[in-house]
PDB file of N, CA and C in Angstrom:
ATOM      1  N   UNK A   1     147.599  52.228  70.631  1.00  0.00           N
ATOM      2  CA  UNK A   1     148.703  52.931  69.989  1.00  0.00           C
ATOM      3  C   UNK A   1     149.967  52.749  70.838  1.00  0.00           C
ATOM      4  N   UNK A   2     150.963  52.553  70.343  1.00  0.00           N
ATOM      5  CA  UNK A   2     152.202  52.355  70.877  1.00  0.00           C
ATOM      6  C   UNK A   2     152.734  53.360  71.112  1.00  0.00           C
ATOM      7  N   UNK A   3     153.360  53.799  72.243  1.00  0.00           N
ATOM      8  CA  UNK A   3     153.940  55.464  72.361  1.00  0.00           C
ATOM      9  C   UNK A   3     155.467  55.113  73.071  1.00  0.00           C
ATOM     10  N   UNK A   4     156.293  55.631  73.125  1.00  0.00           N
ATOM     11  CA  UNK A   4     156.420  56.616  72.422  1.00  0.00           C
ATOM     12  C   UNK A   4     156.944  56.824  70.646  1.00  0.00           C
ATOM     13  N   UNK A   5     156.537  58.025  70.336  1.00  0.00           N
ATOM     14  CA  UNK A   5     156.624  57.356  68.381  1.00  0.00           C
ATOM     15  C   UNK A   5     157.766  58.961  68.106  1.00  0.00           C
ATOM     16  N   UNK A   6     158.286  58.809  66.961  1.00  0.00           N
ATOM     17  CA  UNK A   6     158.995  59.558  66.158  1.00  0.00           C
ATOM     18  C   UNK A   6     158.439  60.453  65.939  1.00  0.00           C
ATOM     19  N   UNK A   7     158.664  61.873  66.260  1.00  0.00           N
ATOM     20  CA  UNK A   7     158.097  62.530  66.134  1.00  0.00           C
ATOM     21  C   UNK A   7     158.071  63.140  64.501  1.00  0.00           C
ATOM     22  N   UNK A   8     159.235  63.073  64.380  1.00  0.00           N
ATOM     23  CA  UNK A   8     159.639  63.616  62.691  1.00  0.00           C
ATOM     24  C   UNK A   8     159.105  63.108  61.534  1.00  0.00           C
ATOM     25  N   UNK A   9     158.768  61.966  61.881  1.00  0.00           N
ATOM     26  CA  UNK A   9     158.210  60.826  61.018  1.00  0.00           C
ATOM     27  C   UNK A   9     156.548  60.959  60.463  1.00  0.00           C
ATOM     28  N   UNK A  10     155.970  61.700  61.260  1.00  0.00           N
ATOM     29  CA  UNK A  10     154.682  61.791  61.299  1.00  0.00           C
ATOM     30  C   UNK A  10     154.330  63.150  60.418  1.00  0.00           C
ATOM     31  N   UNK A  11     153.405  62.817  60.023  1.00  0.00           N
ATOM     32  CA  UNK A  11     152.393  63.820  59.170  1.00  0.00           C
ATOM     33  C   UNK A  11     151.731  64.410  60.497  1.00  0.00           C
ATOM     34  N   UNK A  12     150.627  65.830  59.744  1.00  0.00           N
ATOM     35  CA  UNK A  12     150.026  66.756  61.155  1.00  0.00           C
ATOM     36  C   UNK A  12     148.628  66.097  61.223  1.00  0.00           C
ATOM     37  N   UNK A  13     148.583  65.258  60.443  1.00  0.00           N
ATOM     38  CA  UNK A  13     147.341  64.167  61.314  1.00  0.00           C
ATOM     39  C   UNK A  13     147.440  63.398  62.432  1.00  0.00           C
ATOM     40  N   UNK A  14     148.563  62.343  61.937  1.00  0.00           N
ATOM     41  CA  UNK A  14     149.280  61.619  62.776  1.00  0.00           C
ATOM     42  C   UNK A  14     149.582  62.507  63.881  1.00  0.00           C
ATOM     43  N   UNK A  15     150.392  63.468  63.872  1.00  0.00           N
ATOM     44  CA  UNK A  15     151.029  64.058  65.408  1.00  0.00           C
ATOM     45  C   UNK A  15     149.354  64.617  66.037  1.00  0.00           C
ATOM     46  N   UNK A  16     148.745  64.731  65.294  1.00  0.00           N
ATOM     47  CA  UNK A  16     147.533  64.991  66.049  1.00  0.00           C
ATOM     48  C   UNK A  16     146.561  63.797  66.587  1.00  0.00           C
ATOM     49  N   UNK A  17     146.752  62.400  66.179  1.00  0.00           N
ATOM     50  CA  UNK A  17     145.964  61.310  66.948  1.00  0.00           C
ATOM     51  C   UNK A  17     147.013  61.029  67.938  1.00  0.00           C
ATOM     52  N   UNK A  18     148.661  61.096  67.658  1.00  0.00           N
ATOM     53  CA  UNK A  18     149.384  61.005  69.008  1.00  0.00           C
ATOM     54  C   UNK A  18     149.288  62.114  70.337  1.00  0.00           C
ATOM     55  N   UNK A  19     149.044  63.014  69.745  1.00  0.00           N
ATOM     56  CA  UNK A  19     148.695  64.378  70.762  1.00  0.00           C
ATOM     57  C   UNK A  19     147.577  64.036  71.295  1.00  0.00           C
ATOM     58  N   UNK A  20     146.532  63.956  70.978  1.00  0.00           N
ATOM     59  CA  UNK A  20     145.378  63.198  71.462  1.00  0.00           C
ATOM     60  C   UNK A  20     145.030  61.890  72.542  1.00  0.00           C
ATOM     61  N   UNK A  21     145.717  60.914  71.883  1.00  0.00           N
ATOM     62  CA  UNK A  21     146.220  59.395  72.906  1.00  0.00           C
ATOM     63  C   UNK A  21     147.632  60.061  74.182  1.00  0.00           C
ATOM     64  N   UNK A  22     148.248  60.639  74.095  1.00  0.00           N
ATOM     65  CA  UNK A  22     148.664  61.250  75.468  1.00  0.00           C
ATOM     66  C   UNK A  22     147.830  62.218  76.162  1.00  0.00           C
ATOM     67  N   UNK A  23     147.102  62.894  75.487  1.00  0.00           N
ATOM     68  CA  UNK A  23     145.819  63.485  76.576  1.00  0.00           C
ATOM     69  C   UNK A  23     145.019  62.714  77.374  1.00  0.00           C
ATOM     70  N   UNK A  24     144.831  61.305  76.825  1.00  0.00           N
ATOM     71  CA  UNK A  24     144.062  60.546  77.267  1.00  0.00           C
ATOM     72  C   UNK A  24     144.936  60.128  78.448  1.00  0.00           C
ATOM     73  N   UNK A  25     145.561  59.773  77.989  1.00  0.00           N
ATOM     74  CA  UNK A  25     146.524  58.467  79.219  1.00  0.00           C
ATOM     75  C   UNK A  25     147.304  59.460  80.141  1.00  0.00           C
ATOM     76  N   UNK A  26     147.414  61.089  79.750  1.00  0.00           N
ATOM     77  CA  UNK A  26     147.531  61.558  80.963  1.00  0.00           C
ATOM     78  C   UNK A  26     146.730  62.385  81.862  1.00  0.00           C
ATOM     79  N   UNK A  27     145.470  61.727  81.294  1.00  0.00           N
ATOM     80  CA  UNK A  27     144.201  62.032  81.898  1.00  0.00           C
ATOM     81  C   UNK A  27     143.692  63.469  81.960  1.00  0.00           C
ATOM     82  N   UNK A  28     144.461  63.940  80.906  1.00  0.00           N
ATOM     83  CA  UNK A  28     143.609  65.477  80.341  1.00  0.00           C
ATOM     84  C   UNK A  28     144.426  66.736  81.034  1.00  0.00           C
ATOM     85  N   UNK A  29     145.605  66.222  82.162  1.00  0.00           N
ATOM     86  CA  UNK A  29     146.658  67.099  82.645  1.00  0.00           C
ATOM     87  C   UNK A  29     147.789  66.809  81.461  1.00  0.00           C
ATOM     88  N   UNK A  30     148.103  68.225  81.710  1.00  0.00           N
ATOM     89  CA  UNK A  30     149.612  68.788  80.985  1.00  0.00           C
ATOM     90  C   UNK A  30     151.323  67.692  81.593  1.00  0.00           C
ATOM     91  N   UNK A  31     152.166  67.303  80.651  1.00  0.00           N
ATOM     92  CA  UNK A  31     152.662  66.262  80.878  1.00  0.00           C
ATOM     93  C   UNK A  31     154.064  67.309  81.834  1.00  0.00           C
ATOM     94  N   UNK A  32     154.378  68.389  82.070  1.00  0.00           N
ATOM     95  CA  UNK A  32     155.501  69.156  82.222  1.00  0.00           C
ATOM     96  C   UNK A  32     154.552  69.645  84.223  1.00  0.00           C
ATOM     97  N   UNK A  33     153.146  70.741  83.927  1.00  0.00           N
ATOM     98  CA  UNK A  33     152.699  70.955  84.709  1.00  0.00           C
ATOM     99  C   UNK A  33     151.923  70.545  85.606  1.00  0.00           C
ATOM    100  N   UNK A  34     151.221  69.331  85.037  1.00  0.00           N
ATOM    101  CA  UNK A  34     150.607  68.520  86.090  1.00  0.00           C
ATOM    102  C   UNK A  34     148.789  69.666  85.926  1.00  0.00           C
ATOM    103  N   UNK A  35     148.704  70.635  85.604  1.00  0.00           N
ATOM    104  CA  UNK A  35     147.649  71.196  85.371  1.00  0.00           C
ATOM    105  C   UNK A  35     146.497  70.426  84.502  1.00  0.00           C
ATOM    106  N   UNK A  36     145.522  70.976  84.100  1.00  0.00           N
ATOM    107  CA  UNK A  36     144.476  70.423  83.201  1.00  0.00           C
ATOM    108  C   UNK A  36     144.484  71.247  81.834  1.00  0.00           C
ATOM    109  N   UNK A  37     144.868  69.966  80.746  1.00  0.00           N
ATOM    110  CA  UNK A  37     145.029  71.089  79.308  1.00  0.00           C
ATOM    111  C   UNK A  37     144.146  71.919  78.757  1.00  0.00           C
ATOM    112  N   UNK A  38     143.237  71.858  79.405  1.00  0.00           N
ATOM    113  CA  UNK A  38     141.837  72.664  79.375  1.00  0.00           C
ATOM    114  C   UNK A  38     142.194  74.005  79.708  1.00  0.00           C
ATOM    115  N   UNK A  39     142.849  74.306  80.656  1.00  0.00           N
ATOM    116  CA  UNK A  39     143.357  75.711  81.472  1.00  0.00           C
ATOM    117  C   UNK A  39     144.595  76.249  81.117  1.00  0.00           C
ATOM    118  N   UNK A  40     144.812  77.017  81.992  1.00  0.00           N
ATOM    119  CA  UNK A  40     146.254  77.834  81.660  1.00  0.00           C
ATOM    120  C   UNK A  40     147.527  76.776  82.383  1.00  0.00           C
ATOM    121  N   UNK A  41     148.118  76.925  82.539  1.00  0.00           N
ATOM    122  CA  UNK A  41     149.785  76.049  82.356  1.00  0.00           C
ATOM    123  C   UNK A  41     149.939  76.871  84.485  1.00  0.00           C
ATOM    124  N   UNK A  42     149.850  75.541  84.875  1.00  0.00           N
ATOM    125  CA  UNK A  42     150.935  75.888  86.291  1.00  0.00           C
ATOM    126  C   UNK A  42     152.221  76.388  86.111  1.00  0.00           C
ATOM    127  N   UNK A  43     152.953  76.457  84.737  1.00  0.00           N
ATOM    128  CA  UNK A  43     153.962  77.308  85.321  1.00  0.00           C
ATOM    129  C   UNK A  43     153.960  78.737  84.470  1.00  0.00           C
ATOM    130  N   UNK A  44     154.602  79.460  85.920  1.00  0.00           N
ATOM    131  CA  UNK A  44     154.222  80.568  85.456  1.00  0.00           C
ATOM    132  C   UNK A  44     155.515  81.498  84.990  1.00  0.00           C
ATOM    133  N   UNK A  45     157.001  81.157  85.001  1.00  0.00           N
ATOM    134  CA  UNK A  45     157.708  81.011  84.139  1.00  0.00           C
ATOM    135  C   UNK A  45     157.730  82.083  82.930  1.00  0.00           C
ATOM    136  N   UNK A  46     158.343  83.341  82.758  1.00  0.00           N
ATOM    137  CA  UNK A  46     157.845  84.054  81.451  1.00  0.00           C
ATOM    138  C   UNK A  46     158.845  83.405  80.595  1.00  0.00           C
ATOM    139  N   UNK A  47     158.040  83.048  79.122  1.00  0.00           N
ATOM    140  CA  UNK A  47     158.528  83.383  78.203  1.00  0.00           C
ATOM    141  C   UNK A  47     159.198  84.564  77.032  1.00  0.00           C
ATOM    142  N   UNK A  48     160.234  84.651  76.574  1.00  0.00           N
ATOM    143  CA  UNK A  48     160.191  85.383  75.390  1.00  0.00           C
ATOM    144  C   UNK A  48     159.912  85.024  73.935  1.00  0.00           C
ATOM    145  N   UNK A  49     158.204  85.938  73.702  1.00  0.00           N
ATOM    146  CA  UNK A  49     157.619  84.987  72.589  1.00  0.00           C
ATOM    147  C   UNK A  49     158.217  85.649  71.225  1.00  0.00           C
ATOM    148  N   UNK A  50     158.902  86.344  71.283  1.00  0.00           N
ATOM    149  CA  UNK A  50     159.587  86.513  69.744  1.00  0.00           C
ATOM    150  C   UNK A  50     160.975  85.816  69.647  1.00  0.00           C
ATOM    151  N   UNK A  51     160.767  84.524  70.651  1.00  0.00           N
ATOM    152  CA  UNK A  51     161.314  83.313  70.325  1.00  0.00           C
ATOM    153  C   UNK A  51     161.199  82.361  69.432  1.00  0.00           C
ATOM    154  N   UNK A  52     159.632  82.100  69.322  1.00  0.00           N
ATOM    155  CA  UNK A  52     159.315  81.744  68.689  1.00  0.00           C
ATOM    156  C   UNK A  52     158.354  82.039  67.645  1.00  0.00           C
ATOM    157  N   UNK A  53     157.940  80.817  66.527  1.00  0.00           N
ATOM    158  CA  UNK A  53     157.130  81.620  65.385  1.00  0.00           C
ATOM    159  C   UNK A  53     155.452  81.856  65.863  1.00  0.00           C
ATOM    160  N   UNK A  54     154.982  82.593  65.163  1.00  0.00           N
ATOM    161  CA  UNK A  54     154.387  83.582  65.268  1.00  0.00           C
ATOM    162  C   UNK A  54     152.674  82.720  65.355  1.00  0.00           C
ATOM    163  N   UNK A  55     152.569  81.563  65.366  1.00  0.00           N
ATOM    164  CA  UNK A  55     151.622  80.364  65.264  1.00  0.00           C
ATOM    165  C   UNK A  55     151.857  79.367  66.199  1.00  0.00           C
ATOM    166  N   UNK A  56     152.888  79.780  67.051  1.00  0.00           N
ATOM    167  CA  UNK A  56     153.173  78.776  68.000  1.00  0.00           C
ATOM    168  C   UNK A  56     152.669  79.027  68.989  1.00  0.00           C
ATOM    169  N   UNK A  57     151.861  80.188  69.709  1.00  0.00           N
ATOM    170  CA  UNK A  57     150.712  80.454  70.683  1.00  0.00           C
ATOM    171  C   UNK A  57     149.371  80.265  70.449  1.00  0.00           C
ATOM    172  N   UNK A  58     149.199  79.658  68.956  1.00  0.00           N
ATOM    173  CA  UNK A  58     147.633  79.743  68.414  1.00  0.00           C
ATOM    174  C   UNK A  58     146.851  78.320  68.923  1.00  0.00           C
ATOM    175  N   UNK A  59     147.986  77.498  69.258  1.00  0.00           N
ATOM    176  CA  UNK A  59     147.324  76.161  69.329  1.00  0.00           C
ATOM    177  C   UNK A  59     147.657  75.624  70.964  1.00  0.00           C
ATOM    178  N   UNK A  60     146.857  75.550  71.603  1.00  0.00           N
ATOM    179  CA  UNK A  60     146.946  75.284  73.106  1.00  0.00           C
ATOM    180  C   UNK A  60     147.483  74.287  73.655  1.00  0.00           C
ATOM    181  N   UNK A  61     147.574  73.053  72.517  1.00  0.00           N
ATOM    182  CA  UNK A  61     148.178  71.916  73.307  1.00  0.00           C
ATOM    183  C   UNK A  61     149.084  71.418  72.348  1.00  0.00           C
ATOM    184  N   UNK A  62     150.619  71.120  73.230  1.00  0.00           N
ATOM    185  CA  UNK A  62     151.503  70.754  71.979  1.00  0.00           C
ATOM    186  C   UNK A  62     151.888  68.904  72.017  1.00  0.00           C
ATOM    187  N   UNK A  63     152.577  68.806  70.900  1.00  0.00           N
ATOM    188  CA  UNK A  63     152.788  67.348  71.062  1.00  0.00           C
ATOM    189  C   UNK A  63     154.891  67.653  71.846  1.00  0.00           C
ATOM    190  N   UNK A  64     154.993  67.283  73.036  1.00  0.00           N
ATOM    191  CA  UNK A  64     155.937  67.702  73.262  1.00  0.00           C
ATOM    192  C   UNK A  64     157.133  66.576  72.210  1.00  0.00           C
ATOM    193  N   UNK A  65     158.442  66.722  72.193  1.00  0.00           N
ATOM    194  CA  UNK A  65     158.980  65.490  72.034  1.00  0.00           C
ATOM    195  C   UNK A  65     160.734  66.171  72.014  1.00  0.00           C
ATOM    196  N   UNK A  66     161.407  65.138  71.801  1.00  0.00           N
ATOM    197  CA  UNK A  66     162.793  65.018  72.330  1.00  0.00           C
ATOM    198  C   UNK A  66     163.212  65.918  71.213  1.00  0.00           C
ATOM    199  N   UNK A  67     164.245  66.487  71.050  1.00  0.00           N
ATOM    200  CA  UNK A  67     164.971  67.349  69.885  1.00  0.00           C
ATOM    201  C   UNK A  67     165.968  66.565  69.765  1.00  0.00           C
ATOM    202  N   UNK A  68     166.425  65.818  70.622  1.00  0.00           N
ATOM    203  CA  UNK A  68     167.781  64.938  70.446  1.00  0.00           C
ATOM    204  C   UNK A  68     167.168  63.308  69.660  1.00  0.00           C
ATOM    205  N   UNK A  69     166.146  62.793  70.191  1.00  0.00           N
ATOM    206  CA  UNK A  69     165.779  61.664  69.784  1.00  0.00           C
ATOM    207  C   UNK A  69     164.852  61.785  68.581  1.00  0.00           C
ATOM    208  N   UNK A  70     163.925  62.208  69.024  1.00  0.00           N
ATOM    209  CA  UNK A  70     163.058  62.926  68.328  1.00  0.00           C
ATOM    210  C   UNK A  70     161.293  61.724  68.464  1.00  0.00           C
ATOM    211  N   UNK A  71     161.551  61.124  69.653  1.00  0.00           N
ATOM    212  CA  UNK A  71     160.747  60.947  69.743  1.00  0.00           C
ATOM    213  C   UNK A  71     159.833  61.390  71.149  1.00  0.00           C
ATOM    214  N   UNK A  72     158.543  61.325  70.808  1.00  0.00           N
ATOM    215  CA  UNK A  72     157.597  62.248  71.332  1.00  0.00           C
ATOM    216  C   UNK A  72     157.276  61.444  72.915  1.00  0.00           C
ATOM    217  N   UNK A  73     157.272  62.903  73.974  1.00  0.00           N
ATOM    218  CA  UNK A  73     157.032  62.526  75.202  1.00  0.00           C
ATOM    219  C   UNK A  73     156.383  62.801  75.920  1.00  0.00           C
ATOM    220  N   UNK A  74     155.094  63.857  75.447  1.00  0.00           N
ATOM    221  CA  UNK A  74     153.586  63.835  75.977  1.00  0.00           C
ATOM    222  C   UNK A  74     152.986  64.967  75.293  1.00  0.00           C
ATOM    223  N   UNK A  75     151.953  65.226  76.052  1.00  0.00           N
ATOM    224  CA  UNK A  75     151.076  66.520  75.783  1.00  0.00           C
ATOM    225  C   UNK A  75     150.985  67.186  76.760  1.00  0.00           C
ATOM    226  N   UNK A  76     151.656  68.523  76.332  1.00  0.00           N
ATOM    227  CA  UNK A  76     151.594  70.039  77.198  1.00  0.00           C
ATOM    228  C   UNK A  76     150.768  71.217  76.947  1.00  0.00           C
ATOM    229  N   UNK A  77     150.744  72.230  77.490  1.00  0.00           N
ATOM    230  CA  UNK A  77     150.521  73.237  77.437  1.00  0.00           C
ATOM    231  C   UNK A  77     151.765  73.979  76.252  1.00  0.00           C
ATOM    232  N   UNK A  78     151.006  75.044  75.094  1.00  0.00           N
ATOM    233  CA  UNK A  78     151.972  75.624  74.548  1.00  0.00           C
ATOM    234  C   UNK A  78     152.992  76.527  75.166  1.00  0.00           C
ATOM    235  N   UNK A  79     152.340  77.215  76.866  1.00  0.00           N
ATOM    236  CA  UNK A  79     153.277  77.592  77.308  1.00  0.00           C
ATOM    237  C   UNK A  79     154.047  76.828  77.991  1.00  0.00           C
ATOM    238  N   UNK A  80     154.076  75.653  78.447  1.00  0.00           N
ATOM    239  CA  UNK A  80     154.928  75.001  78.647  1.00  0.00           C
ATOM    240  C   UNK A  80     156.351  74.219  77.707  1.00  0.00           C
ATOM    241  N   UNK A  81     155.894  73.876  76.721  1.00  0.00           N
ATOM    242  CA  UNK A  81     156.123  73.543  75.424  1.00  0.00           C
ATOM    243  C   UNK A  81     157.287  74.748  75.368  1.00  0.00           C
ATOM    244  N   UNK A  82     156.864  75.731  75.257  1.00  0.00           N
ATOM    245  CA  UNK A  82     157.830  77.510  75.409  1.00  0.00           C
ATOM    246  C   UNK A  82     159.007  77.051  76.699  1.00  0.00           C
ATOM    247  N   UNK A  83     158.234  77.092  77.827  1.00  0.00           N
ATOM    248  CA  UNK A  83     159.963  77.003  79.251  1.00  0.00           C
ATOM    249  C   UNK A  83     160.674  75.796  79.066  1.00  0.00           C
ATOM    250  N   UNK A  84     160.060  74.423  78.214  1.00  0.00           N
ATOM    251  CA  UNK A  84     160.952  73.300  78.029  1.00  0.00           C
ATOM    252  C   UNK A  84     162.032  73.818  77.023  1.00  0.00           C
ATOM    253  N   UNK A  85     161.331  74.444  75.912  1.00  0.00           N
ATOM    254  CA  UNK A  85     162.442  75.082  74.829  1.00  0.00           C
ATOM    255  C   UNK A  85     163.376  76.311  75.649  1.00  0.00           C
ATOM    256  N   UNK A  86     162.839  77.218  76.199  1.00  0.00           N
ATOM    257  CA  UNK A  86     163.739  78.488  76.294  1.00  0.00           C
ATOM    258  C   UNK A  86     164.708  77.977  77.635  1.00  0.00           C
ATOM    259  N   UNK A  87     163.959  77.336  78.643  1.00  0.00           N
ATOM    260  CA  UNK A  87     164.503  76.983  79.867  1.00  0.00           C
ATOM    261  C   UNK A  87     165.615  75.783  79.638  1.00  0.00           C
ATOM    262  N   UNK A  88     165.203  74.620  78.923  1.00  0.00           N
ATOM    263  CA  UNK A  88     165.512  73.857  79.535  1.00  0.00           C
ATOM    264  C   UNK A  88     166.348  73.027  78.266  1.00  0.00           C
ATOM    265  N   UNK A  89     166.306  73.496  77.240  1.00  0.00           N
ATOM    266  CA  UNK A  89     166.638  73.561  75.734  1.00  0.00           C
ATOM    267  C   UNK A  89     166.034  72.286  75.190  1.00  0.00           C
ATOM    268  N   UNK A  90     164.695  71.739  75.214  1.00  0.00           N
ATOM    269  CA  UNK A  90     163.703  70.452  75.064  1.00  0.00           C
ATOM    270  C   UNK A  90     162.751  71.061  74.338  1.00  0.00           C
TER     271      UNK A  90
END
């Protein structure tokens, strides 16, 4: 698979075999924390979750990606996924 891909472009299958092929190639750590997506998120960073919608803590690993480009630049932790948006505006 060729990465990095459009994120907008993709159906929630698709963003889910790309979410998948960056787990792999970043060897099952979080692309922001360096942690294991298996676990909780090295950073510890609070969020404010009535930031976001209300399904966006349900799913543990996100497909991160650019808001400006819009193409996709790994797999995180959803709380990470959270301090790139609130922190860092990504």
């Amino acid at each position: 698979m060729d990465l990095p891909v459009d994120y907008n472009s993709l159906e929630w299958w698709e963003r889910k075999a790309v979410r998948l092929e960056y787990v792999a190639r970043q060897g099952g750590n979080c692309h922001h924390c360096g942690a294991g997506l298996d676990g909780p998120s090295a950073d510890k960073r609070p969020v404010k979750k009535r930031l976001f919608p209300p399904s966006f803590f349900q799913h543990p690993v996100h497909l991160h990606h650019s808001h400006g480009t819009g193409l996709t630049i790994g797999a995180v932790h959803n709380h990470c996924n959270a301090v790139l948006w609130q922190y860092h505006g990504e």
